[in-house]
N, C-alpha and C. Protein backbone atom coordinates (compact mmCIF):
# COMPACT_ATOMS: atom_id res chain seq x y z
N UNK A 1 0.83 -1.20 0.00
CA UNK A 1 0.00 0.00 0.00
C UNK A 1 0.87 1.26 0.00
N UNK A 2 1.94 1.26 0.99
CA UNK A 2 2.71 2.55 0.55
C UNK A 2 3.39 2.48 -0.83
N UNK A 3 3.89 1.48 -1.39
CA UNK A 3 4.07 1.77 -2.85
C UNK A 3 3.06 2.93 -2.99
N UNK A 4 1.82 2.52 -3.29
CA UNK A 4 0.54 3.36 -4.17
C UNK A 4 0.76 4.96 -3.19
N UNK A 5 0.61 5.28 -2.32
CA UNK A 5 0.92 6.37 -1.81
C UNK A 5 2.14 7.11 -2.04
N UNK A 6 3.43 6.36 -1.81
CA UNK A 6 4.28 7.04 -2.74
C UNK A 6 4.71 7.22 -4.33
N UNK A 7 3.86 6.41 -4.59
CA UNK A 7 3.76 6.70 -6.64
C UNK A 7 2.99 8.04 -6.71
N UNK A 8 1.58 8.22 -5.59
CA UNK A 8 0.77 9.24 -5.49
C UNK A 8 1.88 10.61 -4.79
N UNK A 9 2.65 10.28 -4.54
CA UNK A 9 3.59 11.68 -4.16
C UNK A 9 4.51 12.03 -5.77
N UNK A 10 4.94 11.45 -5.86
CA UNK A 10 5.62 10.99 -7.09
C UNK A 10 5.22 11.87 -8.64
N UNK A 11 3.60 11.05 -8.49
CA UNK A 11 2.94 11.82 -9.36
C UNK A 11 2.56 13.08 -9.39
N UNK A 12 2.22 13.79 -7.79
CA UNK A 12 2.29 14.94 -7.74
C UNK A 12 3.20 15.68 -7.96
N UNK A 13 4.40 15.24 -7.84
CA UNK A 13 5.77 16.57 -7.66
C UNK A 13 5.67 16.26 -9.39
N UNK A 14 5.74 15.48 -10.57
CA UNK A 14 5.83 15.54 -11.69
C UNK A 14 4.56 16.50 -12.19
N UNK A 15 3.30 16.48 -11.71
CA UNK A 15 2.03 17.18 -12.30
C UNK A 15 2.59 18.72 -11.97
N UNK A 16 3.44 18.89 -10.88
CA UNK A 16 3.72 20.42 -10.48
C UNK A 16 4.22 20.97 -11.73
N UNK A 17 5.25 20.03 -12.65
CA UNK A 17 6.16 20.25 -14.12
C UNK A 17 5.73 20.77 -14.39
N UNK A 18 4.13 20.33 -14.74
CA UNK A 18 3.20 20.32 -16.05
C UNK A 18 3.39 22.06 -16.55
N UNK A 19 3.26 22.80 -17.38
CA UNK A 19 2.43 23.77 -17.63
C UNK A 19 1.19 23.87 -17.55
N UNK A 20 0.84 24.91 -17.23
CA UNK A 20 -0.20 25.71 -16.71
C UNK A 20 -1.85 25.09 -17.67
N UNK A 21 -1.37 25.13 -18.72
CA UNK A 21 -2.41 24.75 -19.64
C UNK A 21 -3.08 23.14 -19.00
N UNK A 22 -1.71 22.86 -19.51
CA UNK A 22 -1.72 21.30 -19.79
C UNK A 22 -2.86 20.78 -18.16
N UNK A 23 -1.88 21.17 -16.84
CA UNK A 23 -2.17 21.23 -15.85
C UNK A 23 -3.68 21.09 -15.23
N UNK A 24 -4.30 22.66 -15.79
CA UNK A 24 -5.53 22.53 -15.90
C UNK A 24 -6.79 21.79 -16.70
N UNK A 25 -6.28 21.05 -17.55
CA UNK A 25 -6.71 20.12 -18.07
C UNK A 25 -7.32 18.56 -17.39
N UNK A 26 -6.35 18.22 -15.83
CA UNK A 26 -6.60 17.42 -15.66
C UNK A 26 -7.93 17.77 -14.45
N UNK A 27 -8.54 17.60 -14.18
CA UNK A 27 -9.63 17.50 -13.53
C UNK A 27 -9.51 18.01 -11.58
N UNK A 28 -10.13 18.84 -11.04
CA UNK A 28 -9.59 18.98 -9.44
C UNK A 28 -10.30 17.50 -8.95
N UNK A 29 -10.96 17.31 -8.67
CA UNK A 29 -11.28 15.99 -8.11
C UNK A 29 -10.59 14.81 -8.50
N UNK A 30 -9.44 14.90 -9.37
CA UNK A 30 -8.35 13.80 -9.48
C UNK A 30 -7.61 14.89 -8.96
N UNK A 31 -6.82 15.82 -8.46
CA UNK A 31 -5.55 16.10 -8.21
C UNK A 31 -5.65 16.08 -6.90
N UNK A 32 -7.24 16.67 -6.52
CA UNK A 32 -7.66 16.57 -5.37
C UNK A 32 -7.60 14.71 -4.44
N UNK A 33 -7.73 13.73 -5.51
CA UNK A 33 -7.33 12.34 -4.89
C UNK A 33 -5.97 12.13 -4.72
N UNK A 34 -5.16 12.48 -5.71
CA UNK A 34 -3.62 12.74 -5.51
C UNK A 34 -3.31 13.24 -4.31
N UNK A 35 -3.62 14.45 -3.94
CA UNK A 35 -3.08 15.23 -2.48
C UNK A 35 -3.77 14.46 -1.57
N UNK A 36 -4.94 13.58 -1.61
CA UNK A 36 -5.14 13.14 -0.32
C UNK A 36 -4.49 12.22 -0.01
N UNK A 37 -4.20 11.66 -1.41
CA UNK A 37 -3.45 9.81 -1.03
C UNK A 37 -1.82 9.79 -1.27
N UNK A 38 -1.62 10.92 -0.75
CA UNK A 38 -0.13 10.90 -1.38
C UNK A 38 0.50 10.58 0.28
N UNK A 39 1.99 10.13 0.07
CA UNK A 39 2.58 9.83 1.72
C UNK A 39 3.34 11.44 1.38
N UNK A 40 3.33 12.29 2.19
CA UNK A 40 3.57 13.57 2.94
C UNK A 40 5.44 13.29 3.64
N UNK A 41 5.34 11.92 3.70
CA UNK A 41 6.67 12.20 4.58
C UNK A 41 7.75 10.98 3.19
N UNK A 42 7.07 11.20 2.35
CA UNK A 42 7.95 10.68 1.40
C UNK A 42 8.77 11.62 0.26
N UNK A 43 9.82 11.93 0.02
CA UNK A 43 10.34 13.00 -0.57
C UNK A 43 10.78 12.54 -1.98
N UNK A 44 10.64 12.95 -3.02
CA UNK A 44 10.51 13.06 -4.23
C UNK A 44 11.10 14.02 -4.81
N UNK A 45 12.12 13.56 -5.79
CA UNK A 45 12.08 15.31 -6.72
C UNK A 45 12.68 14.82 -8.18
N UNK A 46 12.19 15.63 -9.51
CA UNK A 46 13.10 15.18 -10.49
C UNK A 46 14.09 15.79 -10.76
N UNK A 47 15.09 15.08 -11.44
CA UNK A 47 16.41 15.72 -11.90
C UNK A 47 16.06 16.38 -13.07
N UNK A 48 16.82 18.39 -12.77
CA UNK A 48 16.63 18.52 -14.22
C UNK A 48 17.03 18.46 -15.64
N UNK A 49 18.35 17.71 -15.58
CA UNK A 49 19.03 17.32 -16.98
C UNK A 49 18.15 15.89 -17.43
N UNK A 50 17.58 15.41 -16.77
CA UNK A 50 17.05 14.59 -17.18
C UNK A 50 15.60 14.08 -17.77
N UNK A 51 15.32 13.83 -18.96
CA UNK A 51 14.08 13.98 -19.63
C UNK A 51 12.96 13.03 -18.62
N UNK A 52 11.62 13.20 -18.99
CA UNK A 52 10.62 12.39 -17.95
C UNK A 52 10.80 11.18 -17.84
N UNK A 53 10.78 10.93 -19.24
CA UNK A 53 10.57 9.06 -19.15
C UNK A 53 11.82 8.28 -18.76
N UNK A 54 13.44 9.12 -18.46
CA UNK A 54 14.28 8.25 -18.04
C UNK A 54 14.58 8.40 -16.55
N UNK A 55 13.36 9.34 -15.62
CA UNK A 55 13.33 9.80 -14.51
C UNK A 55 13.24 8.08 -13.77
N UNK A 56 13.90 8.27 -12.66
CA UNK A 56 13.41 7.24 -11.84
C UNK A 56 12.16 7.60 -11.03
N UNK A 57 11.68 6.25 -11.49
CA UNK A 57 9.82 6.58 -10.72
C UNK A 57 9.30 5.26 -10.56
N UNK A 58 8.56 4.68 -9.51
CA UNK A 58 8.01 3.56 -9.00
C UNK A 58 7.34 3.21 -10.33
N UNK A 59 6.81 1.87 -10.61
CA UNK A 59 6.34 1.64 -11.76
C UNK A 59 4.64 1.50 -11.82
N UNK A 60 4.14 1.87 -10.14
CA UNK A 60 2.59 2.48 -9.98
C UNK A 60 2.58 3.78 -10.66
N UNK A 61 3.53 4.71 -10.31
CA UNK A 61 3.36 6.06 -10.94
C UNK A 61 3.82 6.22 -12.40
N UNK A 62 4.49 5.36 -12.87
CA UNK A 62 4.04 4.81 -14.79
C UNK A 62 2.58 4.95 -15.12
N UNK A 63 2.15 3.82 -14.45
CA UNK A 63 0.43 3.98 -15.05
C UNK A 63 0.07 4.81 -14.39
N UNK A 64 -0.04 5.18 -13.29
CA UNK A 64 -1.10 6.52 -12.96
C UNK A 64 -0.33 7.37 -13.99
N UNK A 65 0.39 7.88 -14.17
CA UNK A 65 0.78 9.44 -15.55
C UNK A 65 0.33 8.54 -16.62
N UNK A 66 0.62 7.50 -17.06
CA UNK A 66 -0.02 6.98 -18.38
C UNK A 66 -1.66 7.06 -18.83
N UNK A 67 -2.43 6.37 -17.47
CA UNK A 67 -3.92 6.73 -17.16
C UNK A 67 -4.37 8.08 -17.44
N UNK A 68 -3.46 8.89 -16.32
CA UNK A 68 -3.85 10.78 -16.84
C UNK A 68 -3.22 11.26 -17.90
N UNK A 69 -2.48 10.86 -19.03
CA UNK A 69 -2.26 11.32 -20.26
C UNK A 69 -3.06 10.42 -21.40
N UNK A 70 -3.38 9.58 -21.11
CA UNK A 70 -4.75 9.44 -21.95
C UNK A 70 -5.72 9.54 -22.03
N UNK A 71 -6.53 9.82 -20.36
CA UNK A 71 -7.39 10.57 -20.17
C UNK A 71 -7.41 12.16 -20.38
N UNK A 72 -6.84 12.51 -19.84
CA UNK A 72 -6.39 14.18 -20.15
C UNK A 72 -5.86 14.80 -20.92
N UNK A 73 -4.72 14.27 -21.12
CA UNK A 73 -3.72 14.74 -21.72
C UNK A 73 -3.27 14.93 -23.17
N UNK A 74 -4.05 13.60 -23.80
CA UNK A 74 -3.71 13.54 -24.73
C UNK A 74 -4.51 13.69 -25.82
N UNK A 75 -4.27 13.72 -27.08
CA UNK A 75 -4.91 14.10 -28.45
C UNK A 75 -6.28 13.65 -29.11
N UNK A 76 -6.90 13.43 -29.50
CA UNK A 76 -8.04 12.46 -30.04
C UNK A 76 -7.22 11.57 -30.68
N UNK A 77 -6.09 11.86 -31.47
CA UNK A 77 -5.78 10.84 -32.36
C UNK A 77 -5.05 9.83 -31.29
N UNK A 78 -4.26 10.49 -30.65
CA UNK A 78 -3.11 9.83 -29.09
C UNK A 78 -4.17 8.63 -28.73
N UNK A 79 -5.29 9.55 -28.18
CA UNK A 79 -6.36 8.47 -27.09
C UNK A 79 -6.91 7.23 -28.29
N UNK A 80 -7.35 7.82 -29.45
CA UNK A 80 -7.80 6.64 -29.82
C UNK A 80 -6.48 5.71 -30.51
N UNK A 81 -5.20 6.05 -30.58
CA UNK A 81 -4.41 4.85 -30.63
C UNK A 81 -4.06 3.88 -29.55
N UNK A 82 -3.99 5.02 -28.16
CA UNK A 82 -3.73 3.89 -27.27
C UNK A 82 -4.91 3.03 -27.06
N UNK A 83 -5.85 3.74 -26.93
CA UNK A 83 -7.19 2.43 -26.80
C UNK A 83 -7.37 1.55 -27.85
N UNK A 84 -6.51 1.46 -29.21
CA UNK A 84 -6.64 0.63 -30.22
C UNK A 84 -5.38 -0.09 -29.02
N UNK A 85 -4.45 0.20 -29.12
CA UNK A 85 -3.11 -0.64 -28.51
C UNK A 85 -3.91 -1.29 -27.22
N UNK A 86 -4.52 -0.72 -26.39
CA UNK A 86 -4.70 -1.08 -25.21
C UNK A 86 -5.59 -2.37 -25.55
N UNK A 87 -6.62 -2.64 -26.46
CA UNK A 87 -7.39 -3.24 -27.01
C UNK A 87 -6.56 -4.47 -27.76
N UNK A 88 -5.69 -4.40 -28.16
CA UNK A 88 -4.77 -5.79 -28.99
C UNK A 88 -4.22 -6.14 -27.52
N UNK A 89 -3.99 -5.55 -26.77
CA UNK A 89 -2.94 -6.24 -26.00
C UNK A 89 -4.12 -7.26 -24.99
N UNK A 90 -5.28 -6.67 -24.61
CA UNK A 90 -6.43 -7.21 -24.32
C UNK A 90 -6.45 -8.50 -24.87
N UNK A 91 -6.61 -8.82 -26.22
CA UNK A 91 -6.62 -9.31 -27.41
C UNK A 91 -6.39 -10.77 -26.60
N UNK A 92 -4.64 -10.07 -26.98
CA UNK A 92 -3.63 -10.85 -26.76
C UNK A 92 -3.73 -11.91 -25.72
N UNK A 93 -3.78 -11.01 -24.44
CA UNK A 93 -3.46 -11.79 -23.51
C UNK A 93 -4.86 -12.79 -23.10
N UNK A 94 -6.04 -12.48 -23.88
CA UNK A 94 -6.79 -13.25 -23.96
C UNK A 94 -6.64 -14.86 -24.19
N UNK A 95 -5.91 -14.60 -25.44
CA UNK A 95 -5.57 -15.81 -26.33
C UNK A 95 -4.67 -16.66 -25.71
N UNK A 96 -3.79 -16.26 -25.11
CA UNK A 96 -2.65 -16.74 -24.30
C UNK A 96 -3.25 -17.36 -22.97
N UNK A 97 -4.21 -16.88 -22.34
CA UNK A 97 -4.67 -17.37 -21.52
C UNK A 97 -5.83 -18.65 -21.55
N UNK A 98 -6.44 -18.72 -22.74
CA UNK A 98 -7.26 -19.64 -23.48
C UNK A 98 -5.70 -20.91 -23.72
N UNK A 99 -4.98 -20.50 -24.48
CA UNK A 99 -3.88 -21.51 -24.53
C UNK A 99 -3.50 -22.11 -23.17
N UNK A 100 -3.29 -21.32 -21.82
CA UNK A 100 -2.89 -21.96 -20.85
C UNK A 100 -3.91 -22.97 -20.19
N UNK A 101 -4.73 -21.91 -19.47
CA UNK A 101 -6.12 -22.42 -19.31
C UNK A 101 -7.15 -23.20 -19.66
N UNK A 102 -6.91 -23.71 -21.06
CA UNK A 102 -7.89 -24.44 -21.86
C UNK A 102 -8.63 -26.07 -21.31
N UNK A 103 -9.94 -25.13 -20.87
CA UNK A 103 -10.78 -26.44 -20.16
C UNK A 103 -11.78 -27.05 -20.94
N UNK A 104 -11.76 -27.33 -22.16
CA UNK A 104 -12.79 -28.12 -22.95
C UNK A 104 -12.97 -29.02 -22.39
N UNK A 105 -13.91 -29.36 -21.42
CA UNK A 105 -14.02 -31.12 -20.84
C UNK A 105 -15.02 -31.71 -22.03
N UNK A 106 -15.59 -30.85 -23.14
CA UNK A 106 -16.02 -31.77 -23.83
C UNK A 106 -15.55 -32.73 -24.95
N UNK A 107 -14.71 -31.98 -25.29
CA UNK A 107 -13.56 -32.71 -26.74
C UNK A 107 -13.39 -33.90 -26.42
N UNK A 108 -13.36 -34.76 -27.77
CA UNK A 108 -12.66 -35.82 -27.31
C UNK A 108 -11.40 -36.10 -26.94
N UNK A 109 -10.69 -36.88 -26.64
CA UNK A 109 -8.78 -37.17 -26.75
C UNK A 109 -9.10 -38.48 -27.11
N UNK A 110 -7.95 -38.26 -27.97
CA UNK A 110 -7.57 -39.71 -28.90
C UNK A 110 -8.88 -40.42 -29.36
N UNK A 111 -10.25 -39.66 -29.90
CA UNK A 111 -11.20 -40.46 -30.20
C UNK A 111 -12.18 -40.96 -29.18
N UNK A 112 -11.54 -41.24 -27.76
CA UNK A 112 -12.52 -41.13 -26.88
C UNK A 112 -13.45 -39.80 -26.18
N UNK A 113 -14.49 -39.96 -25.92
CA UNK A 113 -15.04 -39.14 -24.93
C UNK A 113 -14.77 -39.05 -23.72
N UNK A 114 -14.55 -38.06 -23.30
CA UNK A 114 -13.71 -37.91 -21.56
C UNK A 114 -14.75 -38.14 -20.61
């Protein structure tokens, strides 16, 4: 659980980055869940030679900024690619799991009925 609280600190000191625009874009009743669930005595900061995505950051606060840049953040064309991507990978792991999982008790084997 403190993972998720400190990804939620995490995410806040990165949303501070944001510009102003961008910023206001994301909704107060999400930034407002951020400040409540964030750990307060966890300290955070990014480096500034260093671009976002090679920042070190818990890999809860990956998807939460991923979640709010496709909800918010991002383009019509952005959102509807990742929800095409998000949708194959769905797909995917469907199929893979049908392969592992596969409970046909009705099939036959070897010609008999089970």
């Amino acid at each position: 659980m403190n993972n998720y609280r400190n990804s939620f600190t995490e995410v806040y000191v990165i949303l501070e980055h944001l510009e102003k625009e961008e910023y206001k874009k994301i909704p107060n009743k999400v930034i407002d869940a951020i400040l409540k669930n964030r750990n307060t005595q966890y300290s955070y900061s990014l480096v500034d030679d260093i671009e976002l995505r090679k920042q070190r950051m818990l890999p809860e606060t990956k998807a939460i900024l991923f979640n709010l840049f496709r909800d918010y953040l991002s383009t019509t064309e952005q959102k509807e690619k990742i929800i095409r991507m998000q949708r194959e990978e769905r797909r995917k792991n469907e199929t893979e799991k049908q392969k592992v999982y596969d409970t046909n008790v009705f099939r036959t084997r070897k010609g008999n009925k089970l």
